[in-house]
N, C-alpha and C. Protein backbone atom coordinates (compact mmCIF):
# COMPACT_ATOMS: atom_id res chain seq x y z
N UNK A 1 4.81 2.71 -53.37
CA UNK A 1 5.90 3.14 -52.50
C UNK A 1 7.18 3.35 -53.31
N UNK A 2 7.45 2.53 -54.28
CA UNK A 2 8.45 2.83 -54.89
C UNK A 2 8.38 4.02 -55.93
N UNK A 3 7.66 4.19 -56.37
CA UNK A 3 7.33 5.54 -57.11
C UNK A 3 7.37 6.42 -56.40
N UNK A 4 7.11 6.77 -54.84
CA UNK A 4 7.41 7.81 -53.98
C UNK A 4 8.82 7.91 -53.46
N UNK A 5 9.16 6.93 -53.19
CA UNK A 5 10.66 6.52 -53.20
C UNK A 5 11.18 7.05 -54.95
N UNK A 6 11.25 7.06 -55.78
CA UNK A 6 11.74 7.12 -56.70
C UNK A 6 11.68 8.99 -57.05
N UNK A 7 10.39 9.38 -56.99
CA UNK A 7 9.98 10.90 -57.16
C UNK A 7 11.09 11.12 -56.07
N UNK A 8 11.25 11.11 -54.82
CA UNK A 8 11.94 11.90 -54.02
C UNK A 8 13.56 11.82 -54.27
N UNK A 9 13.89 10.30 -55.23
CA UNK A 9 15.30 10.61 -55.46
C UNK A 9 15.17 12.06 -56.52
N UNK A 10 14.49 12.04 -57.09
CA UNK A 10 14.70 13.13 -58.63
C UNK A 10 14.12 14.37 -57.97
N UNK A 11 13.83 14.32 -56.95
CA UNK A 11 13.49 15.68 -56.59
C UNK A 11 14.73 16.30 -55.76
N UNK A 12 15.72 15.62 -54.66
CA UNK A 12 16.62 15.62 -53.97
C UNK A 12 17.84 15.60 -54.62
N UNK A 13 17.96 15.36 -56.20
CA UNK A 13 19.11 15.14 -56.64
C UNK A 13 19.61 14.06 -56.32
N UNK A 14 19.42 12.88 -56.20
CA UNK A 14 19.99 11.12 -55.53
C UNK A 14 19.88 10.25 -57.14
N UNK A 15 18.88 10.94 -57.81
CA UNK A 15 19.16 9.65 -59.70
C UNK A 15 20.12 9.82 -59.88
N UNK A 16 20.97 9.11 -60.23
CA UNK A 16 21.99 9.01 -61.05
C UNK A 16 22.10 8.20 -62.75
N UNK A 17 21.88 8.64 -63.64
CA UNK A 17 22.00 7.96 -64.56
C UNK A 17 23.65 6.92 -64.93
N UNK A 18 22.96 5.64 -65.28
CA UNK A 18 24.13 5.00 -65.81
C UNK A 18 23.72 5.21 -67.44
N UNK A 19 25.34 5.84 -67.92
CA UNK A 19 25.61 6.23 -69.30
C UNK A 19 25.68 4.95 -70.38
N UNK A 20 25.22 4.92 -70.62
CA UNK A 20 25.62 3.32 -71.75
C UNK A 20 24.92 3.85 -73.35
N UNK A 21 25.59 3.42 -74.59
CA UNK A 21 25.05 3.52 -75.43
C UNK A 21 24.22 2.68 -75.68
N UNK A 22 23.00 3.28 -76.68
CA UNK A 22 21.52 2.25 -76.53
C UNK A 22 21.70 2.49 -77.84
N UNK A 23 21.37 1.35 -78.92
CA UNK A 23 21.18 1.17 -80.61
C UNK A 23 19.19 1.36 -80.14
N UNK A 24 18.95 2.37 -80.67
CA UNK A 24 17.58 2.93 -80.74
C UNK A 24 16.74 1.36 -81.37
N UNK A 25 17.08 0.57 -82.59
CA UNK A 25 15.98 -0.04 -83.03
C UNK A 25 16.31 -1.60 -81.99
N UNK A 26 17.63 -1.90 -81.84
CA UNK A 26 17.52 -2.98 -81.05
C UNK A 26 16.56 -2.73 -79.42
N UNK A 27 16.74 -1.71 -79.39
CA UNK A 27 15.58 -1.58 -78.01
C UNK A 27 14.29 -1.22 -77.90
N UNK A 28 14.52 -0.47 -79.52
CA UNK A 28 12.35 -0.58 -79.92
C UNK A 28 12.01 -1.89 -79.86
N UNK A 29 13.01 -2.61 -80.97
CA UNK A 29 12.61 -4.08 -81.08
C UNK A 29 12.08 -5.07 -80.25
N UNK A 30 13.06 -4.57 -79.12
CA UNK A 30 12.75 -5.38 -77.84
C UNK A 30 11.64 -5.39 -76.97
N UNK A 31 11.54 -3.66 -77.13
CA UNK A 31 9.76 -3.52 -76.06
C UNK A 31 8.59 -3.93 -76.67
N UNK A 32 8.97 -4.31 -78.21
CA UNK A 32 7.82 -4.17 -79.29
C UNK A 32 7.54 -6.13 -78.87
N UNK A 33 8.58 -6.79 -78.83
CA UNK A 33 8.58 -8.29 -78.43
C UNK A 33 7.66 -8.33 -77.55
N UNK A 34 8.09 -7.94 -76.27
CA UNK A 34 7.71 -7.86 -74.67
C UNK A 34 5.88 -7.82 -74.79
N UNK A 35 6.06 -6.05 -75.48
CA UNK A 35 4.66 -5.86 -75.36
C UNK A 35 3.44 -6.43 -76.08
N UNK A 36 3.88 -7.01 -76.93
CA UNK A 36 3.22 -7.36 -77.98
C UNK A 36 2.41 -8.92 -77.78
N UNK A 37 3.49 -9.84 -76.91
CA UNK A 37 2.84 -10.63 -76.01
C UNK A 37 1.74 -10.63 -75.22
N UNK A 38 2.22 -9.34 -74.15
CA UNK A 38 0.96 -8.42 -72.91
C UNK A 38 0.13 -7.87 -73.77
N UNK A 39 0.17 -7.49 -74.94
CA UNK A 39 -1.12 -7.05 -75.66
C UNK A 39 -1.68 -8.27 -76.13
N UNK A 40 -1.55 -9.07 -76.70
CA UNK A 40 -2.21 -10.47 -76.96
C UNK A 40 -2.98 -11.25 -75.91
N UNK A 41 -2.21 -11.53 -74.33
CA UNK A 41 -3.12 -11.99 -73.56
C UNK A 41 -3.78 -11.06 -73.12
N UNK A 42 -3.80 -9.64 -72.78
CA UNK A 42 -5.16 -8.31 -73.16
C UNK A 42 -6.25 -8.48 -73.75
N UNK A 43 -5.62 -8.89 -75.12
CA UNK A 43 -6.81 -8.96 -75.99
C UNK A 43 -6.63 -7.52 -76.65
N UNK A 44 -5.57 -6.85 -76.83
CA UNK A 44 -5.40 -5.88 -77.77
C UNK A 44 -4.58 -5.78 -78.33
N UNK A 45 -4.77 -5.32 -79.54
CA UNK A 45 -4.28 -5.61 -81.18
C UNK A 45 -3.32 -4.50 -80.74
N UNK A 46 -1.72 -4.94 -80.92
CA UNK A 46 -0.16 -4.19 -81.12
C UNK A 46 -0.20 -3.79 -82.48
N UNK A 47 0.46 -3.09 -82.73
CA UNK A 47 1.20 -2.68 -84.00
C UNK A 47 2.29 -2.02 -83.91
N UNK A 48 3.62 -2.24 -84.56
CA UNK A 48 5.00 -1.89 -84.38
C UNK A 48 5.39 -1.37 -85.41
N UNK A 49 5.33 -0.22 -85.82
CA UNK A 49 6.33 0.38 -87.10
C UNK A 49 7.67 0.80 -86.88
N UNK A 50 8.32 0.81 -87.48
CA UNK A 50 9.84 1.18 -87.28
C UNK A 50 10.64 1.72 -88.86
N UNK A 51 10.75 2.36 -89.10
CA UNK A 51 11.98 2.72 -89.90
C UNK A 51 13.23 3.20 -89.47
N UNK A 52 13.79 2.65 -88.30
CA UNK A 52 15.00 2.73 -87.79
C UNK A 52 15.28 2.28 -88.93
N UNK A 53 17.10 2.45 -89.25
CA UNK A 53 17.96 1.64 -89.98
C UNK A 53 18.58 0.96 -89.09
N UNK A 54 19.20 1.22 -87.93
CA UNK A 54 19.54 0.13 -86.68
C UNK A 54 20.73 1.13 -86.47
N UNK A 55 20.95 2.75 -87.02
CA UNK A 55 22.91 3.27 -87.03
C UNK A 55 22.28 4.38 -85.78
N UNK A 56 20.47 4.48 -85.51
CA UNK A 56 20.81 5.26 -84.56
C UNK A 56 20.53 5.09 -83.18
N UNK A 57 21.88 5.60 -81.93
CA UNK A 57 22.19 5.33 -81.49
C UNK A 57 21.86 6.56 -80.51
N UNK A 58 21.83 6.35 -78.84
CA UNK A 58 21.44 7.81 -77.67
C UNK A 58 22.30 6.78 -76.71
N UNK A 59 22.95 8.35 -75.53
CA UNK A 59 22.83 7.66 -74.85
C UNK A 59 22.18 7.45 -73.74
N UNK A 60 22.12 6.68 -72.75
CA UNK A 60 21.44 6.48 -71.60
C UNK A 60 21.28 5.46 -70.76
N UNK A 61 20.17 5.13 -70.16
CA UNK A 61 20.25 4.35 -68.65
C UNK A 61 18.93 3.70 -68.51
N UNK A 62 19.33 2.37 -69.79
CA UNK A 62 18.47 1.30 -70.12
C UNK A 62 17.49 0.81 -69.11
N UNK A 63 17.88 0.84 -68.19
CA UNK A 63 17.14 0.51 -66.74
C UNK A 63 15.89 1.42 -66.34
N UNK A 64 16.43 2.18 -66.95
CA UNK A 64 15.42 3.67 -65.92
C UNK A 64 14.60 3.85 -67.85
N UNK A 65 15.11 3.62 -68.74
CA UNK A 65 14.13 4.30 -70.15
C UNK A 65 13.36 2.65 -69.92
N UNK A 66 13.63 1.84 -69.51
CA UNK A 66 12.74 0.20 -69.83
C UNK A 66 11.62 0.47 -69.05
N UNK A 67 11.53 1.20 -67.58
CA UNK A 67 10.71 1.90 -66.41
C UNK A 67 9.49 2.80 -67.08
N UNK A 68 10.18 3.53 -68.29
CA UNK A 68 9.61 4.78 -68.85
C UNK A 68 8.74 4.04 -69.87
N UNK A 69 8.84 2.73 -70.57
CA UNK A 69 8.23 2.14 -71.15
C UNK A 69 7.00 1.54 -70.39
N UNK A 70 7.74 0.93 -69.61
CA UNK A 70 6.60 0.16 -68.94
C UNK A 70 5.24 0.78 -68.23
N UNK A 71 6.31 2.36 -67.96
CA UNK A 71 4.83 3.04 -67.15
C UNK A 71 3.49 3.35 -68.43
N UNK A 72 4.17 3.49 -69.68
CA UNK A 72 3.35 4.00 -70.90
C UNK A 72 2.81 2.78 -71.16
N UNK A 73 3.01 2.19 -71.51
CA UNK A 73 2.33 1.00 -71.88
C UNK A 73 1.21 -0.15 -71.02
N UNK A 74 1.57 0.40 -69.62
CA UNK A 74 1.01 -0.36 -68.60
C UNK A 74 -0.22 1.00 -68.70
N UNK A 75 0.05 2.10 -69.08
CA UNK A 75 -1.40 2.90 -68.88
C UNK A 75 -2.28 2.68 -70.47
N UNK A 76 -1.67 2.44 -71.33
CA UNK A 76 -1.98 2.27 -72.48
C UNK A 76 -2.63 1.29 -72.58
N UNK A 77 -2.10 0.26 -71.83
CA UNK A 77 -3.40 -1.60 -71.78
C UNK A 77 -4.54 -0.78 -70.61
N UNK A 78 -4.22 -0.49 -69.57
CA UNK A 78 -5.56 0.32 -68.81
C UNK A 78 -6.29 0.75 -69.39
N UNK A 79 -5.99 1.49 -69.90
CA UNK A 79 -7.17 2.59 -70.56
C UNK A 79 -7.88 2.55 -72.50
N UNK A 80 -7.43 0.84 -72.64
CA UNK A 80 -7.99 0.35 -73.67
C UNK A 80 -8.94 -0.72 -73.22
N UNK A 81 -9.44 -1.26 -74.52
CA UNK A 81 -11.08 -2.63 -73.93
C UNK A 81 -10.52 -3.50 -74.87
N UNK A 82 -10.58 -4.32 -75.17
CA UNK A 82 -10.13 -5.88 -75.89
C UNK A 82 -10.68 -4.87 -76.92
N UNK A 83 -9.68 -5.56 -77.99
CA UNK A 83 -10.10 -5.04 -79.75
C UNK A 83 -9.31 -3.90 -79.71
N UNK A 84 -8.93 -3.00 -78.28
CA UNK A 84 -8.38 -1.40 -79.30
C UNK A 84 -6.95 -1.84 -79.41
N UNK A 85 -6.62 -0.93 -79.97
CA UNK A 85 -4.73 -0.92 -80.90
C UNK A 85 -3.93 -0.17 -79.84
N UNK A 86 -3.04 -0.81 -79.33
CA UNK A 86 -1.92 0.25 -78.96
C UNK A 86 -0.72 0.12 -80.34
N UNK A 87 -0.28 1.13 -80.46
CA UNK A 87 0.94 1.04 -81.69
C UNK A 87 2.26 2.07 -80.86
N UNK A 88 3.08 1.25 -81.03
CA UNK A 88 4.59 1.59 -81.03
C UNK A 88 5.41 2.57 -82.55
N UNK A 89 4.88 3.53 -82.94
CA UNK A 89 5.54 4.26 -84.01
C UNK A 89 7.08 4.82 -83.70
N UNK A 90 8.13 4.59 -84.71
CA UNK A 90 9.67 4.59 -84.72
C UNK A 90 10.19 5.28 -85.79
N UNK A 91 10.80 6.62 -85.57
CA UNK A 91 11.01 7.53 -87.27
C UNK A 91 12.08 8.32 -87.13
N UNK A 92 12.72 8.43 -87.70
CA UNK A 92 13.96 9.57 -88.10
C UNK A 92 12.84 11.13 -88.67
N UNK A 93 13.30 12.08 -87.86
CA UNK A 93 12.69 13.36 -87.83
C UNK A 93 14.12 14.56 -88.35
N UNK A 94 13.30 15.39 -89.15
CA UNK A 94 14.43 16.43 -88.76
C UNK A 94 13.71 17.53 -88.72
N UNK A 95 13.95 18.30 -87.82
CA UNK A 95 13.12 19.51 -87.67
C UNK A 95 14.33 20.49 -86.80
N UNK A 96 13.77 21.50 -86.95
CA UNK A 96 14.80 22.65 -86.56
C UNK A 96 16.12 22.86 -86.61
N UNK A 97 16.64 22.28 -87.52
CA UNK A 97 17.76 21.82 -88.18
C UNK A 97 18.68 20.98 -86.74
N UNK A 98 18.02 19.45 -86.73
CA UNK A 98 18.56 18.55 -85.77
C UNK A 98 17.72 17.25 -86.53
N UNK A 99 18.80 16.55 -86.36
CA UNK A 99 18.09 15.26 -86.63
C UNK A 99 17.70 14.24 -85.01
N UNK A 100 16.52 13.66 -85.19
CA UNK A 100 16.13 13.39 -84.01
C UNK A 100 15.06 11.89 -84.29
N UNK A 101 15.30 11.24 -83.13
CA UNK A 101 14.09 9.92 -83.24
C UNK A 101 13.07 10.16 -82.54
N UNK A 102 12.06 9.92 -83.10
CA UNK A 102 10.55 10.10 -82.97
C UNK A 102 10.40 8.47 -82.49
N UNK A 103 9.90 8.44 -81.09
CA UNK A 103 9.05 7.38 -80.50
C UNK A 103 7.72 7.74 -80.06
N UNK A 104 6.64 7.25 -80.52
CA UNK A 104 5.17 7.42 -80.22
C UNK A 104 4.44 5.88 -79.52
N UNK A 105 3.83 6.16 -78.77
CA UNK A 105 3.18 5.24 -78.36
C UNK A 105 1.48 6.36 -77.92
N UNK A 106 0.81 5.19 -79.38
CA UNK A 106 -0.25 5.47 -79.52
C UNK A 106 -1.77 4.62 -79.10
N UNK A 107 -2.55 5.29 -78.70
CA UNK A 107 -3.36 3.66 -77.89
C UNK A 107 -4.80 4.59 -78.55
N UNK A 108 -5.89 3.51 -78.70
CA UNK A 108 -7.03 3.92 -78.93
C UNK A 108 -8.57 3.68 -78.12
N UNK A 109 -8.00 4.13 -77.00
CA UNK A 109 -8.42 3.88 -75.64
C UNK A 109 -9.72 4.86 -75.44
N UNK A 110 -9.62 5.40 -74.23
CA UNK A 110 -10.75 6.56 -73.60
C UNK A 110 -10.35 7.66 -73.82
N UNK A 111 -9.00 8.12 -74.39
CA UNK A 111 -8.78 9.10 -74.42
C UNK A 111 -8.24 10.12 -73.25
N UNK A 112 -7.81 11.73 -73.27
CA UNK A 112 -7.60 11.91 -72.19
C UNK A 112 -8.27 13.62 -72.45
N UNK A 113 -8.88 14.08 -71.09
CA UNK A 113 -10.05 14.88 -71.13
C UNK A 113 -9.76 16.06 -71.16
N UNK A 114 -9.79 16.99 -72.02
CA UNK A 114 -8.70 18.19 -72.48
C UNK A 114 -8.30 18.98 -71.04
N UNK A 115 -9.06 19.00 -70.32
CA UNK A 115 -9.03 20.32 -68.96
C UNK A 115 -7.60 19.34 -68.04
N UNK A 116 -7.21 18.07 -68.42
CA UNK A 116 -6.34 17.35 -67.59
C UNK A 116 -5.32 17.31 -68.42
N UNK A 117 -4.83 17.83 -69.55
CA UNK A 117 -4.01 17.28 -70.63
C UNK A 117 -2.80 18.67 -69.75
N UNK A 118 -3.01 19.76 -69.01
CA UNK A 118 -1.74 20.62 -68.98
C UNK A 118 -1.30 19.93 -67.78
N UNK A 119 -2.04 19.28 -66.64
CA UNK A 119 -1.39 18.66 -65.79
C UNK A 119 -1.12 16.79 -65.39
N UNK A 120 -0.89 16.56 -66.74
CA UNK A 120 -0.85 15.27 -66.42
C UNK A 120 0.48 14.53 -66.30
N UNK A 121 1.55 15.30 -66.64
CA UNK A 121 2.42 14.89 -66.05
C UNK A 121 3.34 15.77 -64.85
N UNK A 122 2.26 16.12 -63.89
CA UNK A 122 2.51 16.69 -62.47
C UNK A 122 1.97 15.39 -61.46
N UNK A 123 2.74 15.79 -60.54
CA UNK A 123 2.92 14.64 -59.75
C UNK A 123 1.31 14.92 -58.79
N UNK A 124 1.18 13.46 -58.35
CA UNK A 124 -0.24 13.68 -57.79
C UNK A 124 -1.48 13.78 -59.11
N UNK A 125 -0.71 14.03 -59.60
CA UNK A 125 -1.62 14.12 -60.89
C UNK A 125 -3.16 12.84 -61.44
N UNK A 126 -4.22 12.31 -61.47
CA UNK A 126 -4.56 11.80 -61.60
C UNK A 126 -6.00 11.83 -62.37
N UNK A 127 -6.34 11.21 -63.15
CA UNK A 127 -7.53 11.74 -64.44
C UNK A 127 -8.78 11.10 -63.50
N UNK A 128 -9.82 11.68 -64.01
CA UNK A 128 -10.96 11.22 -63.61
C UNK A 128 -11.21 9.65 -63.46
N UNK A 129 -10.72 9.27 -65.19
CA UNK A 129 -10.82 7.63 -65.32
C UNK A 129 -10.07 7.10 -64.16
N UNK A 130 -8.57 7.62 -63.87
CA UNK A 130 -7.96 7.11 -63.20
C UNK A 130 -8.26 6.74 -61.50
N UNK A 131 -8.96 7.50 -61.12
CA UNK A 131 -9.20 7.65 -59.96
C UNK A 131 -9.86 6.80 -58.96
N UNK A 132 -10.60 5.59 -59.93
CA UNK A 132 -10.89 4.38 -58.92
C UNK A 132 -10.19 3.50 -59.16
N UNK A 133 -8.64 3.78 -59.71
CA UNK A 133 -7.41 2.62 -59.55
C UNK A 133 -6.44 2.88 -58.87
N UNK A 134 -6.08 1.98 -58.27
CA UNK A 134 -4.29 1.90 -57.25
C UNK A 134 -3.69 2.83 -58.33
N UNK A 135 -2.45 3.81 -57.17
CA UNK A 135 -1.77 4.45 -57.54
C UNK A 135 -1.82 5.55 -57.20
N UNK A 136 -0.74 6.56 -56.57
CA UNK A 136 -0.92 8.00 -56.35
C UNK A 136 -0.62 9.46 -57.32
N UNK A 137 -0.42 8.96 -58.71
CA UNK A 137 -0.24 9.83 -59.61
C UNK A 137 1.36 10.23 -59.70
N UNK A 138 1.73 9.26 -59.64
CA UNK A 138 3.62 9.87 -59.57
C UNK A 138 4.18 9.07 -61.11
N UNK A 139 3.10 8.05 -61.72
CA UNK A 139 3.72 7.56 -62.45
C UNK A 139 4.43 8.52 -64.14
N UNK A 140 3.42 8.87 -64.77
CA UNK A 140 3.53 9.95 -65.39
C UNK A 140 5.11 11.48 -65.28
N UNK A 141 4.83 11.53 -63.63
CA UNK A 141 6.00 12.80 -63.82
C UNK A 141 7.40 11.78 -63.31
N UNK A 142 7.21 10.77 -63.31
CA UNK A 142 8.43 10.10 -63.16
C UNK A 142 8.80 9.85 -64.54
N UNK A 143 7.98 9.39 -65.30
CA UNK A 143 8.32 9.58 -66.84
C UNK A 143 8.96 10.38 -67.38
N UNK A 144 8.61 11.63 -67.20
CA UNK A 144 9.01 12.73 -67.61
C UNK A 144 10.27 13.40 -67.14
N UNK A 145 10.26 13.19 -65.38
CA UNK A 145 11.69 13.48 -65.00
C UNK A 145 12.79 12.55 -65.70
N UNK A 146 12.37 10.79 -65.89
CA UNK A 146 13.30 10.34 -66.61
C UNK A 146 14.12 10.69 -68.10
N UNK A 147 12.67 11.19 -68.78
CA UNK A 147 12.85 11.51 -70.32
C UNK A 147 13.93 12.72 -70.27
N UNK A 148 13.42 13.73 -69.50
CA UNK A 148 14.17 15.21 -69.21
C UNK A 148 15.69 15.17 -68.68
N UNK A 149 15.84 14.22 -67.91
CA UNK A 149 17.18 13.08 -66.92
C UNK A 149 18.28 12.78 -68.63
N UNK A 150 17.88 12.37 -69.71
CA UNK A 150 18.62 12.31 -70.37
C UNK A 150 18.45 13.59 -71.75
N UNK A 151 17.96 14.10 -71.26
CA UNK A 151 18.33 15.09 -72.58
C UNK A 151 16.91 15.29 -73.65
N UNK A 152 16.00 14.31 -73.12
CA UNK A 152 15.15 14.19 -74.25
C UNK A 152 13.75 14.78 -73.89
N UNK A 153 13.11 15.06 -74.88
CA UNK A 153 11.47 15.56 -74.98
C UNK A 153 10.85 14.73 -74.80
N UNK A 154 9.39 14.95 -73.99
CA UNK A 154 8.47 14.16 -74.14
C UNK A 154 6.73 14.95 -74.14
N UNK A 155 6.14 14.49 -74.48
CA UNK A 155 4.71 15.09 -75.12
C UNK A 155 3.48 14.54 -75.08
N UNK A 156 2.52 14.80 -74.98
CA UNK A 156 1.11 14.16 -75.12
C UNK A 156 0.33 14.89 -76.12
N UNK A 157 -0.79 14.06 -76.53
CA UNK A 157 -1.71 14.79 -77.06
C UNK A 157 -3.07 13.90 -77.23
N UNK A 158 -4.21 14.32 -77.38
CA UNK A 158 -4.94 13.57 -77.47
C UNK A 158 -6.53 14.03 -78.10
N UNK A 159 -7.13 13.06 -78.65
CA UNK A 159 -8.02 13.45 -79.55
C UNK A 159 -9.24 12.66 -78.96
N UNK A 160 -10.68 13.36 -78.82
CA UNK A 160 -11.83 12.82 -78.24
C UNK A 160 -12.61 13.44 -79.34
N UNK A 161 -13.30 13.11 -80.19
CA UNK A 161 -13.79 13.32 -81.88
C UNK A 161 -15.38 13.84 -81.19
N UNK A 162 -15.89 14.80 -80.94
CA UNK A 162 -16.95 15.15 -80.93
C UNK A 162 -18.33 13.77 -80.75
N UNK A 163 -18.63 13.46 -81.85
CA UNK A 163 -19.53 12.76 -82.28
C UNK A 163 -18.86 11.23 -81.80
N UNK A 164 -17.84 10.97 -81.26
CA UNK A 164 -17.65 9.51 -80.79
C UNK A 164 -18.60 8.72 -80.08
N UNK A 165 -18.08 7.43 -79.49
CA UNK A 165 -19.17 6.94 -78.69
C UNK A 165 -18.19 7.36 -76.99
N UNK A 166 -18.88 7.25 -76.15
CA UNK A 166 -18.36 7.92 -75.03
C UNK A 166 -17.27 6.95 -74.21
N UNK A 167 -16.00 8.02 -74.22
CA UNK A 167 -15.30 7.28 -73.57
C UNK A 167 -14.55 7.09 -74.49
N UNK A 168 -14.30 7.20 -76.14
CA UNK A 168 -13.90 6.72 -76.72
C UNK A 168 -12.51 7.82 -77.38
N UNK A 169 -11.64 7.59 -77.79
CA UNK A 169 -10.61 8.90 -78.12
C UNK A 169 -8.88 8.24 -78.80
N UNK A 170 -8.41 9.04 -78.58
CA UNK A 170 -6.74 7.96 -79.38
C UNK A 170 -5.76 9.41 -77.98
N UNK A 171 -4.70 8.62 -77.79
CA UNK A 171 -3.51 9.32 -77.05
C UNK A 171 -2.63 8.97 -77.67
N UNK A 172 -1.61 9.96 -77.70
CA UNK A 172 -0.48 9.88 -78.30
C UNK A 172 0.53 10.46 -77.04
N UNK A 173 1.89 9.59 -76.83
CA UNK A 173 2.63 10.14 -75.86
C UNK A 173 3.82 10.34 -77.39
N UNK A 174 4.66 11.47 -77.01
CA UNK A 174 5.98 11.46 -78.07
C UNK A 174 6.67 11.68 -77.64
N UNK A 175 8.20 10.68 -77.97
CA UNK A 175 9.61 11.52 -77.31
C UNK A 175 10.73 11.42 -78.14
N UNK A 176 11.20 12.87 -78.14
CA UNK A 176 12.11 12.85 -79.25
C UNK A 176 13.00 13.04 -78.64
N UNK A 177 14.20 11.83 -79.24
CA UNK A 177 15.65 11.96 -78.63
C UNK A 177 16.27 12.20 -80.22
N UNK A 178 17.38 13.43 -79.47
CA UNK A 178 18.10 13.69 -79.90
C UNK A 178 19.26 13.05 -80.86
N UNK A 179 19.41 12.53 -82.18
CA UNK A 179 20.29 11.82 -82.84
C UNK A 179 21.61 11.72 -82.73
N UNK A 180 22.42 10.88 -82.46
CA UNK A 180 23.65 10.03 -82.63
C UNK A 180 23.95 9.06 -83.77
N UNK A 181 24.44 9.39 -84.66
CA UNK A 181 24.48 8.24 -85.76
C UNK A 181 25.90 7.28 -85.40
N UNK A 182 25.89 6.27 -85.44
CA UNK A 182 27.13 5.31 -84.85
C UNK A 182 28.11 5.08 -86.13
């Protein structure tokens, strides 16, 4: 309910972002704490890289990007089995002449099934795997309206290796925010 409640503020124009500056590695740091716990009683192996230096800085609306975490990571323990890796990757990018932070959250789960990869972050949206669990598919494009809400990119991609064992694959979500050096 609250995810339907929430889609209809961002569809109606009712989000409002609160502006606050966010230090990029003190708040990787922090989800990397959090999650890294929930991956342990899981039973799946975290990994946290970071080459932040700690100077870069976005701004935004800690409340609503902590939401955007939680929805990734809460699908990322789903759709892994005790033993797989979710990893938190953290990087200074420059491409198209912009400097930008690269956040990845990578899981080595089931993968996601190429014919669902153009609509998965549309609302209602829901994967095959997904479909005998609670939830109406809003989580994903709420992500995305959030990421888009401040200025920033966000991306999927995902790899199911031919010859795997079934079910088996790596996802990658990416979002690149735009650089602020403090």
């Amino acid at each position: 309910i609250i995810n339907l409640i929430d889609f209809a503020k961002m569809e109606t124009g009712e989000w409002r972002l609160k502006g606050e500056t966010i230090n990029l590695r003190d708040f990787t740091d922090a989800l990397a704490r959090e999650y890294a716990d929930e991956a342990s009683v899981l039973g799946r192996r975290f990994v946290y890289e970071s080459d932040l230096s700690g100077t870069e800085n976005a701004n935004g609306d800690k409340e609503l990007l902590s939401r955007v975490f939680e929805n990734l990571f809460s699908n990322a323990f789903r759709y892994t089995a005790k033993g797989d890796t979710v990893t938190l990757h953290c990087s200074r990018k420059q491409a198209d002449g912009r400097e930008t932070v690269l956040l990845q959250l990578r899981d080595t789960g089931t993968g996601i099934e190429k014919e669902q990869m153009e609509y998965i972050f549309d609302p209602f949206s829901r994967g095959t795997r997904s479909r005998r669990e609670q939830g109406f598919g809003f989580g994903l494009s709420i992500v995305k309206s959030i990421i888009e809400a401040h200025g920033w990119e966000i991306g999927v991609s995902a790899e199911k290796p031919e010859h795997s064992t079934a079910g088996k694959g790596e996802t990658v979500f990416s979002i690149t925010i735009p650089q602020q050096i403090s």
